[in-house]
C-alpha atoms as a PDB file:
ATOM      1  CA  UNK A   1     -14.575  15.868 -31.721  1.00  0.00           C
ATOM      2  CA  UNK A   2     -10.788  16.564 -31.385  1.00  0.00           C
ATOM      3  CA  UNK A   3     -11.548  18.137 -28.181  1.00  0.00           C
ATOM      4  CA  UNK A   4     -13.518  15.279 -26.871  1.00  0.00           C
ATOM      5  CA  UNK A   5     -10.882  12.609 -27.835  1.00  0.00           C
ATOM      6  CA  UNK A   6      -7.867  14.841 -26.063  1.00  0.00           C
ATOM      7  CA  UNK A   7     -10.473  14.812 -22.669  1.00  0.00           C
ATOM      8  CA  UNK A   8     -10.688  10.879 -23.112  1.00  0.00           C
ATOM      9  CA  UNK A   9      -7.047  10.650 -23.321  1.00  0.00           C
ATOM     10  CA  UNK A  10      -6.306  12.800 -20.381  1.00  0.00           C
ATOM     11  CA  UNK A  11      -8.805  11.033 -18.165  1.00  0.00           C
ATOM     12  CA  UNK A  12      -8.004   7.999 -19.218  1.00  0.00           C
ATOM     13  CA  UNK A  13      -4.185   8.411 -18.156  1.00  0.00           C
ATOM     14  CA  UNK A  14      -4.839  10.244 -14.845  1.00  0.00           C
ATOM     15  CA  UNK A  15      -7.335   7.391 -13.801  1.00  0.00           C
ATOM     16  CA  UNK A  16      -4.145   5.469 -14.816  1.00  0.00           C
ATOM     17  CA  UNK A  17      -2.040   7.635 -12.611  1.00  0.00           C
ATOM     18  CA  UNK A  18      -4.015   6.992  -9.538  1.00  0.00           C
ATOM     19  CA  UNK A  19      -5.169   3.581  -9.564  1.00  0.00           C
ATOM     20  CA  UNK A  20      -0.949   3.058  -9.854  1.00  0.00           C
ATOM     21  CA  UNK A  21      -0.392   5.014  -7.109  1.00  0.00           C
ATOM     22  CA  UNK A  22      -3.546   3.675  -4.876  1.00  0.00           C
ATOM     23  CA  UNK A  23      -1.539   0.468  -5.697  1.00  0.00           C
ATOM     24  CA  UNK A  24       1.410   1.143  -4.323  1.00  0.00           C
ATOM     25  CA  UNK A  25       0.108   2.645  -1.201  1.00  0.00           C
ATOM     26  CA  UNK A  26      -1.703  -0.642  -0.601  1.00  0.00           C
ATOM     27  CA  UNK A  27       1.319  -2.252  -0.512  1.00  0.00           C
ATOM     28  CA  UNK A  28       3.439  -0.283   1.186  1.00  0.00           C
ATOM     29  CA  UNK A  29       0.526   0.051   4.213  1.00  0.00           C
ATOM     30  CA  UNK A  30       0.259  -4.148   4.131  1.00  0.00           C
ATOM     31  CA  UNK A  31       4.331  -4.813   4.074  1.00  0.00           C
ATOM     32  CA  UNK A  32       4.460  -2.187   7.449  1.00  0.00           C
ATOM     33  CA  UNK A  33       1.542  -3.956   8.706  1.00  0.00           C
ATOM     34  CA  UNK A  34       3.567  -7.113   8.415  1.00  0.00           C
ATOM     35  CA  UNK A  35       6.763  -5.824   9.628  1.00  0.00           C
ATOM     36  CA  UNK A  36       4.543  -4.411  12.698  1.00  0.00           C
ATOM     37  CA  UNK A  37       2.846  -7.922  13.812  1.00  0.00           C
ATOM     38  CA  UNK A  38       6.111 -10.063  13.547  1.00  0.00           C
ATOM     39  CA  UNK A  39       8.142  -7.577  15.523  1.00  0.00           C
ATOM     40  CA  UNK A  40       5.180  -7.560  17.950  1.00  0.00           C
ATOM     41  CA  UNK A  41       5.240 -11.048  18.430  1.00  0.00           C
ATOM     42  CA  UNK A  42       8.708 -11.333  18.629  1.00  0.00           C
ATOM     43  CA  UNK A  43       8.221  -8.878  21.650  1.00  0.00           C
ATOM     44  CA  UNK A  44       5.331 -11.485  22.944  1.00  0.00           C
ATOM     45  CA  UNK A  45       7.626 -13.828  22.902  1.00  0.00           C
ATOM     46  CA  UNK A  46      10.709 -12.474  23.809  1.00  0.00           C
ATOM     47  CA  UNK A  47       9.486 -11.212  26.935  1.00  0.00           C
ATOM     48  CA  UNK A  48       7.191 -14.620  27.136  1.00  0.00           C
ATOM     49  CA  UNK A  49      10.957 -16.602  27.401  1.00  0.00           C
ATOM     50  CA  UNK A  50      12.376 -13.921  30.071  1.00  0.00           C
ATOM     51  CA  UNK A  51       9.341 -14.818  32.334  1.00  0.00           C
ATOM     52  CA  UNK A  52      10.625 -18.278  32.856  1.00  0.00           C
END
């Protein structure tokens, strides 16, 4: 039983562990995402305004 409980514990914070870090990957990949489209667009456009 004591052996069983420490397992539960253990799994319990490493499942912890990674859904926190799966977390803050997500975020980190959809903030460069964003950085990436608005400096692409600002290239669209930049190069949109030297065409004129």
């Amino acid at each position: 039983m004591i052996i069983s409980s420490i397992i539960n514990k253990k799994v319990g914070l490493l499942s912890g562990i990674l859904i926190g870090a799966l977390i803050v990957a997500a975020t980190s990949q959809i903030c460069q995402n964003r950085k990436c489209s608005k400096q692409t667009v600002k290239a669209a456009d930049n190069s949109y305004d030297d065409q004129d």
